[in-house]
C-alpha atoms as a PDB file:
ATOM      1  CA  UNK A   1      -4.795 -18.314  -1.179  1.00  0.00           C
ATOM      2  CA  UNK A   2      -8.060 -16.786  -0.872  1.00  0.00           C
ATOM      3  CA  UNK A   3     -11.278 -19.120  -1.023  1.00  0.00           C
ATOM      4  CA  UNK A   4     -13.778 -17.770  -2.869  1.00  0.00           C
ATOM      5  CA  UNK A   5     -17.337 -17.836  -2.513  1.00  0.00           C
ATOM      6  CA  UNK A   6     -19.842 -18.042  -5.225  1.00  0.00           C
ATOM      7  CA  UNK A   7     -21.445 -14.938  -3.598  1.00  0.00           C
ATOM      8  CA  UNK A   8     -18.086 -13.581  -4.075  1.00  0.00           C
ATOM      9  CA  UNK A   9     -17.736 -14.924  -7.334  1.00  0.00           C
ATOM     10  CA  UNK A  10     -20.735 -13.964  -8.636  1.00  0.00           C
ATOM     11  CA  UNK A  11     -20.032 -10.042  -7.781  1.00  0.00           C
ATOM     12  CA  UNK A  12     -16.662  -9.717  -9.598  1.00  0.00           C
ATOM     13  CA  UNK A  13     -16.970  -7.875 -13.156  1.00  0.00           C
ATOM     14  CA  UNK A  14     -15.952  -9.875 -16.024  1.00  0.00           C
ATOM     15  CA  UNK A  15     -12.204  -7.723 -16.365  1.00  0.00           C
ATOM     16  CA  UNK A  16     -11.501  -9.810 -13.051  1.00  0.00           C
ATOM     17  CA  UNK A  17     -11.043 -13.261 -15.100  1.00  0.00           C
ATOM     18  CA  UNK A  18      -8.344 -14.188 -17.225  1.00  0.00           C
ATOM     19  CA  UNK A  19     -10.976 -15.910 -19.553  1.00  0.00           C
ATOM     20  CA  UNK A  20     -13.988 -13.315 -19.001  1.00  0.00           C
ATOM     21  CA  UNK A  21     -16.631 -15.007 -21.200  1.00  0.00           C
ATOM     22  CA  UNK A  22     -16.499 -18.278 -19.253  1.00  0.00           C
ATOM     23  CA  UNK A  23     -15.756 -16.592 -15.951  1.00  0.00           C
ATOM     24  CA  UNK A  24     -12.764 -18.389 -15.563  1.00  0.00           C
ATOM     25  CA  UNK A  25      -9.694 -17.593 -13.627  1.00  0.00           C
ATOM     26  CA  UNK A  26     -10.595 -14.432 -11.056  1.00  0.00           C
ATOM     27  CA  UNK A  27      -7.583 -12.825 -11.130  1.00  0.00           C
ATOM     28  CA  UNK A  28      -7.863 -11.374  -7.470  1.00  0.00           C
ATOM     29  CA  UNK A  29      -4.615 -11.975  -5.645  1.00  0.00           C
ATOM     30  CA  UNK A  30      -0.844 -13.174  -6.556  1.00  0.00           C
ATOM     31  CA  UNK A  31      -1.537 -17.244  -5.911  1.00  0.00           C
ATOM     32  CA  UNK A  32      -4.411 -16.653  -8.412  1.00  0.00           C
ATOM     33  CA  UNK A  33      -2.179 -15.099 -11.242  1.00  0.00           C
ATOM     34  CA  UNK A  34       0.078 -17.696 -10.727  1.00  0.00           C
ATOM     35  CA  UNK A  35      -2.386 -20.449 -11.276  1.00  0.00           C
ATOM     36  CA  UNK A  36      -3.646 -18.858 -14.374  1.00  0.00           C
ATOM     37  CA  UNK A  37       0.212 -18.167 -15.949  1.00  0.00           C
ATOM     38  CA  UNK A  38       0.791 -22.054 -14.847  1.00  0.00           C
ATOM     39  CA  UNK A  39      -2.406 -23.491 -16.746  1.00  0.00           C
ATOM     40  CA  UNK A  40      -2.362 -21.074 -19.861  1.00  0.00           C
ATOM     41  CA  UNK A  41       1.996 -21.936 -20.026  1.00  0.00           C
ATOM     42  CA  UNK A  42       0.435 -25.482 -20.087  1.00  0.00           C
ATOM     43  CA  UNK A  43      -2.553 -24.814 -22.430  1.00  0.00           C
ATOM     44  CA  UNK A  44       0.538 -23.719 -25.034  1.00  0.00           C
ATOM     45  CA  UNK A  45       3.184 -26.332 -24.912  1.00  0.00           C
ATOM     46  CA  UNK A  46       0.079 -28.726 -25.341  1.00  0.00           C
ATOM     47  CA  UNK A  47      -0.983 -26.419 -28.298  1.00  0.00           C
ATOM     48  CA  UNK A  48       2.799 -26.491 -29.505  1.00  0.00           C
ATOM     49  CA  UNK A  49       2.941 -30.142 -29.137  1.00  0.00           C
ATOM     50  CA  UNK A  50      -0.326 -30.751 -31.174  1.00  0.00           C
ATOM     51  CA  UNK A  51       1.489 -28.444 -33.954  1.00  0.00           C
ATOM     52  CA  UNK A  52       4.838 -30.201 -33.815  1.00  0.00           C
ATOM     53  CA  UNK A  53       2.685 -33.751 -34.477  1.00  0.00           C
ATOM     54  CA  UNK A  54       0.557 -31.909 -36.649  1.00  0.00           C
ATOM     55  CA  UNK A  55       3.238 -30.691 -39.119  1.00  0.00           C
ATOM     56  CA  UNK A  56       5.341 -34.350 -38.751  1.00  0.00           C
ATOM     57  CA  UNK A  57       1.836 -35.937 -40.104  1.00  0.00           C
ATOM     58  CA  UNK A  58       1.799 -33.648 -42.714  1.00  0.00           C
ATOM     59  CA  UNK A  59       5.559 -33.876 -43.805  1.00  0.00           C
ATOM     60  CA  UNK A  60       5.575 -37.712 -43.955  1.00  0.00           C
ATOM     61  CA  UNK A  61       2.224 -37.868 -46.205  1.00  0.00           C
ATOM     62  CA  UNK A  62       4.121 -35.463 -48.474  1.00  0.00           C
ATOM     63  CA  UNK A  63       6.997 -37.607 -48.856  1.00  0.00           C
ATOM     64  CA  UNK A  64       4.834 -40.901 -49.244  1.00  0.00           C
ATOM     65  CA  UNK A  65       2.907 -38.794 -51.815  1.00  0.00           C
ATOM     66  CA  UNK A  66       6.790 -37.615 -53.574  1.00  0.00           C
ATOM     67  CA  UNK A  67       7.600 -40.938 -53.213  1.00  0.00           C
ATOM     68  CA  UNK A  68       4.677 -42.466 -54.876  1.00  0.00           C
ATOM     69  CA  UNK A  69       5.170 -40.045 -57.699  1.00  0.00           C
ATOM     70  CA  UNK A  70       8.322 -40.954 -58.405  1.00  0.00           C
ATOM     71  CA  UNK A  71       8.158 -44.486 -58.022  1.00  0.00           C
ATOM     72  CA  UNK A  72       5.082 -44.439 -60.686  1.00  0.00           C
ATOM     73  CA  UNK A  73       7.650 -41.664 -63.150  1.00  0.00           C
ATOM     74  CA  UNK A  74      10.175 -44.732 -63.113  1.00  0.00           C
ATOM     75  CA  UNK A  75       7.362 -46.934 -64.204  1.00  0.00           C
ATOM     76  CA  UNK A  76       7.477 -49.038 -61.265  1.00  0.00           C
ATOM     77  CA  UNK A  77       4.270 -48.078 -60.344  1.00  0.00           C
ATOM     78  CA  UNK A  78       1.284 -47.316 -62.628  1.00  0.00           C
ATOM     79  CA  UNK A  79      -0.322 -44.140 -60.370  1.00  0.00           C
ATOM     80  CA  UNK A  80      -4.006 -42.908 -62.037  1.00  0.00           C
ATOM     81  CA  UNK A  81      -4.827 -39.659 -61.252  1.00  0.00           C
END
């Protein structure tokens, strides 16, 4: 893999960098593509992980909140709203 400097960083345009406003990534030889691939594969099972929990949360509320509704239509519960 090749070093680089931050001389040599400094000089590459922004369409060198898989993230170009941060500067992050140079894309300048195969072990570099690879790293960026690895970390941005990572970056979205992380993301689809974070969804997955995300819409588990959101499914479970929605049956407390079914349940609660229909626990308070059977008059077991009195449910103000």
């Amino acid at each position: 893999m090749a070093k680089l400097t931050e001389k040599e960083r400094e000089k590459l345009p922004e369409s060198a960098f898989a993230f170009p406003k941060e500067r992050k990534e140079p894309l300048i030889d195969a072990h570099h593509v690879q790293e960026a691939i690895a970390r941005s594969s990572l970056l979205l099972a992380l993301l689809e992980l974070l969804q997955a929990i995300q819409y588990s949360t959101h499914s479970l509320s929605g049956k407390v909140i079914l349940s609660s509704y229909a626990l308070a239509g059977r008059g077991d519960i009195d449910l103000e709203i």
